[in-house]
N, C-alpha and C. Protein backbone atom coordinates (compact mmCIF):
# COMPACT_ATOMS: atom_id res chain seq x y z
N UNK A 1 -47.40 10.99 46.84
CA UNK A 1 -48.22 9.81 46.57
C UNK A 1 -47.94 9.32 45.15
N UNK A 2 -48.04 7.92 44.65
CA UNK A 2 -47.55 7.28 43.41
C UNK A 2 -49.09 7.36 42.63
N UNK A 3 -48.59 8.33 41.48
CA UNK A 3 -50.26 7.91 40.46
C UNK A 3 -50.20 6.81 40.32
N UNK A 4 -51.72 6.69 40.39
CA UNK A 4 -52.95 5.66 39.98
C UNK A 4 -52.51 5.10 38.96
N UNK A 5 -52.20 3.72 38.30
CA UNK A 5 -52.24 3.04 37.08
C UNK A 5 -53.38 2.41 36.70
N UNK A 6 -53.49 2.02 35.50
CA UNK A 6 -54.84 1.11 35.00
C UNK A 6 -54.92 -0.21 36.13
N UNK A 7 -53.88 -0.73 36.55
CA UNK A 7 -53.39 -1.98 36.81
C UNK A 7 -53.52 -1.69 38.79
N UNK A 8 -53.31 -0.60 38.66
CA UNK A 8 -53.18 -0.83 40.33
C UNK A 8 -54.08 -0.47 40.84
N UNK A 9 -55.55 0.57 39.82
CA UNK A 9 -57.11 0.83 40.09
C UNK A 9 -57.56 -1.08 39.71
N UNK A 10 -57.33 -1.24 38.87
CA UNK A 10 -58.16 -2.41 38.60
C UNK A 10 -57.80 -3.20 39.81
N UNK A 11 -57.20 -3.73 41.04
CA UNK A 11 -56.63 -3.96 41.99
C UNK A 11 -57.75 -4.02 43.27
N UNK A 12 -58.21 -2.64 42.78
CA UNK A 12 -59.23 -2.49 44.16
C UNK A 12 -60.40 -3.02 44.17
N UNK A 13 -60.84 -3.81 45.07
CA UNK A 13 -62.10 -4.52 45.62
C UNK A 13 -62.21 -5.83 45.06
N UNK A 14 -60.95 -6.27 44.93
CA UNK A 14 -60.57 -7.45 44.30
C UNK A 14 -60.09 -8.74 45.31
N UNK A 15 -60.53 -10.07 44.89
CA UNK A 15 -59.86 -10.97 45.66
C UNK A 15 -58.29 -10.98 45.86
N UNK A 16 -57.84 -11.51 46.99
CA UNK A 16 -56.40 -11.31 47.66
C UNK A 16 -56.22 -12.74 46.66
N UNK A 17 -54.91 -12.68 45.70
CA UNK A 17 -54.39 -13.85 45.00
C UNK A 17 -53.16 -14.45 45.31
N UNK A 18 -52.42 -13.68 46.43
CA UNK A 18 -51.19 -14.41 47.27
C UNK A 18 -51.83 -15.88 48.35
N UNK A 19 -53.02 -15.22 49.00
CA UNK A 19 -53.39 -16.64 49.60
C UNK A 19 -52.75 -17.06 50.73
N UNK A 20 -52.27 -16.53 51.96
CA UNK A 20 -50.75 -16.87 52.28
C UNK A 20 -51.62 -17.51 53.64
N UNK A 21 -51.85 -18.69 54.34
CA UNK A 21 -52.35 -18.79 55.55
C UNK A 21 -52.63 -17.89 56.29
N UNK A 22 -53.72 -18.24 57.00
CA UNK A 22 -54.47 -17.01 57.83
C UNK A 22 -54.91 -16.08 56.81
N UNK A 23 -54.70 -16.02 55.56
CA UNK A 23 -55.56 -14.81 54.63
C UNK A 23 -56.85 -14.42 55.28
N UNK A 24 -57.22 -13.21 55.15
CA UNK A 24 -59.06 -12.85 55.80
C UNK A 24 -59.35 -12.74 54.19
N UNK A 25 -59.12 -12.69 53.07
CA UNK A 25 -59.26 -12.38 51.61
C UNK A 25 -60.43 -10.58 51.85
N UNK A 26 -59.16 -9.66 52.48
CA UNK A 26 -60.48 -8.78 52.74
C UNK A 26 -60.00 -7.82 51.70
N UNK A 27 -61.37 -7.51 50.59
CA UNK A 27 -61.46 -7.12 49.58
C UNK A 27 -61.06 -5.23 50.15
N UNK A 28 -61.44 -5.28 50.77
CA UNK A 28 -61.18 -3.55 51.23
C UNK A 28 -59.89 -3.26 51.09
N UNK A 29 -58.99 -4.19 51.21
CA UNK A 29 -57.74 -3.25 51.76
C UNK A 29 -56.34 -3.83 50.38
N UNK A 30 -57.32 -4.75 48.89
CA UNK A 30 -56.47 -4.81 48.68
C UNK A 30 -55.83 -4.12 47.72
N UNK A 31 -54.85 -4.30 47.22
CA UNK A 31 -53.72 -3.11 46.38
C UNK A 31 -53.24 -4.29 45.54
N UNK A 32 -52.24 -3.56 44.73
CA UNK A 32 -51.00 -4.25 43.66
C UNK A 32 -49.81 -4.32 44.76
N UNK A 33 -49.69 -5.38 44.96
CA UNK A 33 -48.56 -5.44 45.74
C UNK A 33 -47.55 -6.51 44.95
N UNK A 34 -46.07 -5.12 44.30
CA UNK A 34 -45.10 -5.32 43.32
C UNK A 34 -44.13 -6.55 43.72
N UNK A 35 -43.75 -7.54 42.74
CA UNK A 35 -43.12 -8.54 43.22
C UNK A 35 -41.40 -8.08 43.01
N UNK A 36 -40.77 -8.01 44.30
CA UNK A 36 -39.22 -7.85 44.10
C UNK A 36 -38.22 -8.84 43.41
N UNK A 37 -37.65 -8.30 41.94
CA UNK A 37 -36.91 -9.17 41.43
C UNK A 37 -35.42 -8.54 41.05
N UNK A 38 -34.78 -9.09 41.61
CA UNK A 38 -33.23 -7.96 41.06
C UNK A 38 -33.36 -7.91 39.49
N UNK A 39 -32.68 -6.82 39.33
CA UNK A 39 -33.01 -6.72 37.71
C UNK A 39 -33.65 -5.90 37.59
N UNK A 40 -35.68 -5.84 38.15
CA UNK A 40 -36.36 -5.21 37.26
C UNK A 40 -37.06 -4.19 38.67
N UNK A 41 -36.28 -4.04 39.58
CA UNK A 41 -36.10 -2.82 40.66
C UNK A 41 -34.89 -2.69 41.31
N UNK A 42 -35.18 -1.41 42.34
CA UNK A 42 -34.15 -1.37 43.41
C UNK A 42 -34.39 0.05 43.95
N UNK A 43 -33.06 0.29 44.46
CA UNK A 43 -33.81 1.25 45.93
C UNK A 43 -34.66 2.44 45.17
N UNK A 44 -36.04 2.72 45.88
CA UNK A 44 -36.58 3.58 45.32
C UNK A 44 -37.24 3.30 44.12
N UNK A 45 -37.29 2.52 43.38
CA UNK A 45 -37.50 1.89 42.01
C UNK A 45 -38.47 0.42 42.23
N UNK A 46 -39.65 0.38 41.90
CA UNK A 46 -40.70 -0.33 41.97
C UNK A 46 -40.63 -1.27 40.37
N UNK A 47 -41.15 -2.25 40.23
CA UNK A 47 -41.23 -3.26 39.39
C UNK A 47 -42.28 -2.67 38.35
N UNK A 48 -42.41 -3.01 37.10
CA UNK A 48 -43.88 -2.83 36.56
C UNK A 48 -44.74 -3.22 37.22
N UNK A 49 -45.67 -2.87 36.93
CA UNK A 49 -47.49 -3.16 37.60
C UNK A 49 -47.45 -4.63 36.74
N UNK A 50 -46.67 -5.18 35.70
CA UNK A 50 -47.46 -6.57 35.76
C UNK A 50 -46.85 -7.48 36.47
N UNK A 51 -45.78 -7.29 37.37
CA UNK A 51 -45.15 -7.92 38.05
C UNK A 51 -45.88 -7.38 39.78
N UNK A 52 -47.21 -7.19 39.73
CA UNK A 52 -47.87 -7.35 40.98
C UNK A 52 -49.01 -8.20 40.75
N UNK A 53 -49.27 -8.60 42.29
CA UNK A 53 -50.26 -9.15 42.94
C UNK A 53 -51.12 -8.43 43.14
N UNK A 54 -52.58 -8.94 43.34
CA UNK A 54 -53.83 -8.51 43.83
C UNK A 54 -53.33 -9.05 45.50
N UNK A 55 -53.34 -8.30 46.30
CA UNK A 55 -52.96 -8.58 47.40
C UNK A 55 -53.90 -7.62 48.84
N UNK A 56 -54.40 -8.21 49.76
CA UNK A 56 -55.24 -7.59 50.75
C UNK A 56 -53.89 -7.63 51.55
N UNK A 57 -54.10 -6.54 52.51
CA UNK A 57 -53.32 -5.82 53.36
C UNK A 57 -52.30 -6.89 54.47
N UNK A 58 -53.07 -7.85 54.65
CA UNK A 58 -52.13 -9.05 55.23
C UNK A 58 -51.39 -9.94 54.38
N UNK A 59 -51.46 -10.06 53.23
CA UNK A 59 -50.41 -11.19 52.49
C UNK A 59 -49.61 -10.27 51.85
N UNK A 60 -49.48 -8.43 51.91
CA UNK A 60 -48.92 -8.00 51.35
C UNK A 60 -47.81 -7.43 52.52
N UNK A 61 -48.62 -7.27 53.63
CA UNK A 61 -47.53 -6.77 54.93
C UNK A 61 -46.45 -8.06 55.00
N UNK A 62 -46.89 -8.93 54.70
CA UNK A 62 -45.91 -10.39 55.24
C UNK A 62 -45.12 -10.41 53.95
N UNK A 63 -45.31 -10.02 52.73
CA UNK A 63 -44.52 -10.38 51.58
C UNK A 63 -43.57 -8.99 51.73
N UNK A 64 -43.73 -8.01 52.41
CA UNK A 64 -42.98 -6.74 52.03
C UNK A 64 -42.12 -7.10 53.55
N UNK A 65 -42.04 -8.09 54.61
CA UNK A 65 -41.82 -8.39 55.66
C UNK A 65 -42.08 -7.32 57.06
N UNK A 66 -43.22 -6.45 56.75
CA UNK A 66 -43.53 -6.00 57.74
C UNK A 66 -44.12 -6.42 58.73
N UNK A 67 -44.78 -7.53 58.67
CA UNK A 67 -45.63 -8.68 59.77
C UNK A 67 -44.63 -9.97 59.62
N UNK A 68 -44.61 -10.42 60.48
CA UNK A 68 -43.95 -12.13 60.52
C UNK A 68 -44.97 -12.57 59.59
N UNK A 69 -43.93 -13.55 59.39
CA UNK A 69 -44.64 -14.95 58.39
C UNK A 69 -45.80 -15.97 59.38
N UNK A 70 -46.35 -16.44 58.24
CA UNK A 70 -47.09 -18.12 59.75
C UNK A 70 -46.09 -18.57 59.70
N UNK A 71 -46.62 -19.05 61.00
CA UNK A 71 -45.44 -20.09 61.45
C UNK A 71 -45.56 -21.42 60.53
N UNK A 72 -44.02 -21.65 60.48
CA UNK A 72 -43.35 -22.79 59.32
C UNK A 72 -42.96 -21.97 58.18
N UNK A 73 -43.51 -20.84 57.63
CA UNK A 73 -43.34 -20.51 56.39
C UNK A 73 -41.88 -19.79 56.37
N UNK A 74 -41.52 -20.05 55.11
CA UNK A 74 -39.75 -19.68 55.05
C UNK A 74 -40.08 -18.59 53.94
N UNK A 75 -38.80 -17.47 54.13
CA UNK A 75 -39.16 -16.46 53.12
C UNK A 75 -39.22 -16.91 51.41
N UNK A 76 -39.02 -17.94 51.32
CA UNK A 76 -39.04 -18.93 49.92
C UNK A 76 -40.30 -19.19 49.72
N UNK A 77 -40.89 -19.74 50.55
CA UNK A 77 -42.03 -19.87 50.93
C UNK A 77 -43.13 -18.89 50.28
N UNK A 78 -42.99 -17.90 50.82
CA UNK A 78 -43.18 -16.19 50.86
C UNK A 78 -43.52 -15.79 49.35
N UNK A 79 -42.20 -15.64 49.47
CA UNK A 79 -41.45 -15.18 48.04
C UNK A 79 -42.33 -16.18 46.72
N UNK A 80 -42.48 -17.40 46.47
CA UNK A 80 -43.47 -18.61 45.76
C UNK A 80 -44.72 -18.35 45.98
N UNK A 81 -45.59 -17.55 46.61
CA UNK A 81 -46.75 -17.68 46.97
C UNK A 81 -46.96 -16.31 46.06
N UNK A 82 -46.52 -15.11 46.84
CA UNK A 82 -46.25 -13.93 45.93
C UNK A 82 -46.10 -14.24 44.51
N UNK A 83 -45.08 -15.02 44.23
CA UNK A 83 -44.85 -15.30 42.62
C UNK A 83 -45.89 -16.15 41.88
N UNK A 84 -46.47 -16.82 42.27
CA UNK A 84 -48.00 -17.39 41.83
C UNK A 84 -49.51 -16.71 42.14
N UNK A 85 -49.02 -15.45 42.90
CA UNK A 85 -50.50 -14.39 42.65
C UNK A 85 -49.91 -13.52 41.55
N UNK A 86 -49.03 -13.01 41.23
CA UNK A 86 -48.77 -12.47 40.36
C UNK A 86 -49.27 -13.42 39.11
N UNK A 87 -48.87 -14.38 38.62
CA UNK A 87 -49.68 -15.62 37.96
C UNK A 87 -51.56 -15.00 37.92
N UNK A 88 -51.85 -15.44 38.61
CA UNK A 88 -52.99 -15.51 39.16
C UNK A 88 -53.15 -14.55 39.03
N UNK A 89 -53.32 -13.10 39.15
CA UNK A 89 -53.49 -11.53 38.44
C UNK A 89 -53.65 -11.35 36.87
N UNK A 90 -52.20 -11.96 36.47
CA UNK A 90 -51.78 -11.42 35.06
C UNK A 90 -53.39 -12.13 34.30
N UNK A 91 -53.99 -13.83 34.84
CA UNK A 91 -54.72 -14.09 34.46
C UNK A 91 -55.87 -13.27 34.74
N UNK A 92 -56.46 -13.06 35.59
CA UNK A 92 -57.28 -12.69 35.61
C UNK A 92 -57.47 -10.92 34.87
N UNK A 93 -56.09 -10.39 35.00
CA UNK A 93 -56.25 -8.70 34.13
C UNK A 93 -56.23 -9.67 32.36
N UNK A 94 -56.50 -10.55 32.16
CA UNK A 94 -56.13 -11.17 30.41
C UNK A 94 -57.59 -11.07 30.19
N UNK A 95 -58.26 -12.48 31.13
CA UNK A 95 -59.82 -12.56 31.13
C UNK A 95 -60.28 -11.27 31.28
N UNK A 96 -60.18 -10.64 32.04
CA UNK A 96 -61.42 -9.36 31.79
C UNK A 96 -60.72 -7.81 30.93
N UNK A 97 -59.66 -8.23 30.34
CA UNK A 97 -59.58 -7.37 29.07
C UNK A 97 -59.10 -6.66 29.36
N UNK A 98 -58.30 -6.34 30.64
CA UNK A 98 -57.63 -4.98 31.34
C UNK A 98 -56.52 -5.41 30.40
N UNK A 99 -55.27 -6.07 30.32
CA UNK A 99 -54.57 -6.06 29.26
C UNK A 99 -54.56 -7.42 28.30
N UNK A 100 -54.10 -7.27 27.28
CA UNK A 100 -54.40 -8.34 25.77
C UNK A 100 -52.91 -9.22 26.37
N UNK A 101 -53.40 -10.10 25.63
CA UNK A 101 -52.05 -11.34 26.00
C UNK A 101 -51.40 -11.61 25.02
């Protein structure tokens, strides 16, 4: 199992910030779900924690492509939605002081 970070406890019982259609925004199930960027992972090798999302269990299965997408959505699509909860995280860990900006 991967220890606990400041960043990926602060995560839990938190609004889903990917947003991806059909979201349920269900606070139970969500996690840091790491945004894939060549460069700053690869096999076996996870991103920093500030390069995740607050993500509930459905916008994170569809961004890691374990569930289909909605229909219309292109993995660009995907991939942009993910990259603006990460946005949307970094702000919200600034506002409540989890990390300084």
């Amino acid at each position: 199992m991967t220890k606990q970070t400041k960043l990926t406890k602060a995560a839990r019982g938190r609004d889903c910030q990917v947003r991806l259609p059909g979201c349920p925004n269900n606070t139970e199930t969500t996690v840091l779900a790491h945004y894939r960027l060549a460069g700053t992972c690869g096999m076996g090798i996870k991103p920093n924690d500030l390069q995740g999302a607050h993500a509930d269990d459905y916008c994170h299965s569809i961004c890691d492509g374990r569930t289909k997408a909605p229909e219309g959505m292109t993995r660009e699509d995907i991939r942009l939605a993910h990259a603006e909860g990460v946005l949307r995280t970094i702000d919200i860990l600034v506002r409540d002081g989890v990390v300084a900006a």
